[in-house]
Protein backbone atom coordinates (compact mmCIF):
# COMPACT_ATOMS: atom_id res chain seq x y z
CA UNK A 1 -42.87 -15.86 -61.91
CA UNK A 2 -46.47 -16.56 -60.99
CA UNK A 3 -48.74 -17.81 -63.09
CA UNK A 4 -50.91 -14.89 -63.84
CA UNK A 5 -48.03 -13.13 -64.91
CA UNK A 6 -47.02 -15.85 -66.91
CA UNK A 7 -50.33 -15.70 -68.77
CA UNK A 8 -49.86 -12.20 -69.17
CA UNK A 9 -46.41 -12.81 -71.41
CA UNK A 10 -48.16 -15.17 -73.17
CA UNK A 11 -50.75 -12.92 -74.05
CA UNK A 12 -48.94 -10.20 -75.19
CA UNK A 13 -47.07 -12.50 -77.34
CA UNK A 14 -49.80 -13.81 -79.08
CA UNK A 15 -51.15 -10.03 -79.34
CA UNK A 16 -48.10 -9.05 -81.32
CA UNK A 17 -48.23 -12.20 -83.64
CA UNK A 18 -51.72 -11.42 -84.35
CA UNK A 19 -50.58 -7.97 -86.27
CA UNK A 20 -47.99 -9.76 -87.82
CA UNK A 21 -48.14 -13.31 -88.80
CA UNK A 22 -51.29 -14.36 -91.52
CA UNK A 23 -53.38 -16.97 -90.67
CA UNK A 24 -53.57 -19.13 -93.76
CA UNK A 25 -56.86 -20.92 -95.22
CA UNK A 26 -57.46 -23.80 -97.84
CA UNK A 27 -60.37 -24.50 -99.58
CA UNK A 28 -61.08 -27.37 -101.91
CA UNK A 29 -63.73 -27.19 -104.81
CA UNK A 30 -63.85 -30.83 -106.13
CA UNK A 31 -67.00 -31.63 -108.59
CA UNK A 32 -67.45 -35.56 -109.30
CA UNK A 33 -68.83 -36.97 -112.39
CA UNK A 34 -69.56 -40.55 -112.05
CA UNK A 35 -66.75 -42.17 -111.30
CA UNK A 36 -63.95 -38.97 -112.33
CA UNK A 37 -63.07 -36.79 -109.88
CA UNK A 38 -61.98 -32.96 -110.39
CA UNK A 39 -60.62 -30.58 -108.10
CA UNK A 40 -58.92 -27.26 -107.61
CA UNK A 41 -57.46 -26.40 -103.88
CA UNK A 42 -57.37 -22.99 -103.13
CA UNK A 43 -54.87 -21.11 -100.47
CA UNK A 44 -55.14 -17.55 -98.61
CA UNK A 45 -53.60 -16.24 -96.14
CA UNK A 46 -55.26 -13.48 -94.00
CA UNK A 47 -54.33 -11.34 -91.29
CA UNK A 48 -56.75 -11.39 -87.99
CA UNK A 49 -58.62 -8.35 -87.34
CA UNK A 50 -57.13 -5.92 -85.23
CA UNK A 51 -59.39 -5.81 -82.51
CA UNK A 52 -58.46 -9.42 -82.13
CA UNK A 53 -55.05 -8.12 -81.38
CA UNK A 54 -56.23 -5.37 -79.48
CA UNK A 55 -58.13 -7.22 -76.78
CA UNK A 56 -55.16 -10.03 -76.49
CA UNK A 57 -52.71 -7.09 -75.91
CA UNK A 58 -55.00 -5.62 -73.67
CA UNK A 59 -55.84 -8.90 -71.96
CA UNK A 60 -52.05 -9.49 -71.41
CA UNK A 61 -51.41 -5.94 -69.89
CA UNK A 62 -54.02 -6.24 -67.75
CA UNK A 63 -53.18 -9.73 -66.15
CA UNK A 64 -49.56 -9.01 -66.17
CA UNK A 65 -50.17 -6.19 -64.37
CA UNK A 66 -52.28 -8.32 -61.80
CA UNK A 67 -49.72 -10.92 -61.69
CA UNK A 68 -46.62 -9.25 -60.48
CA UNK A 69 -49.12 -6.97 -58.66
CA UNK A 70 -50.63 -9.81 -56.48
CA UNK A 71 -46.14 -10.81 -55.56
């Protein structure tokens, strides 16, 4: 397997996790008053946009194709 096409597998991979798998985020909100310390950490998960998974599917089509083209 060349390497292009390689890349292309691993594109198209990370295309299809991009629909499915969140991403998630932490946030911490700490306020100090002299020498006490309060906090609250906060935790989301999101889903990447879809064009994000568009263009790696795309992307990986596109250099698979070129990869087993160019063998």
């Amino acid at each position: 397997m060349s390497n292009a096409a390689f890349l292309g597998v691993i594109l198209l991979l990370l295309g299809l996790l991009a629909f499915v798998v969140p991403v998630p985020h932490s946030e911490n909100h700490d306020i100090k008053i002299g020498d006490t310390n309060i906090g609250v950490q906060t935790r989301h998960s999101k889903n990447l946009p879809p064009a994000v998974g568009i263009v790696l599917l795309a992307g990986g089509v596109l250099t698979l194709a070129l990869g087993v083209r160019k063998t």
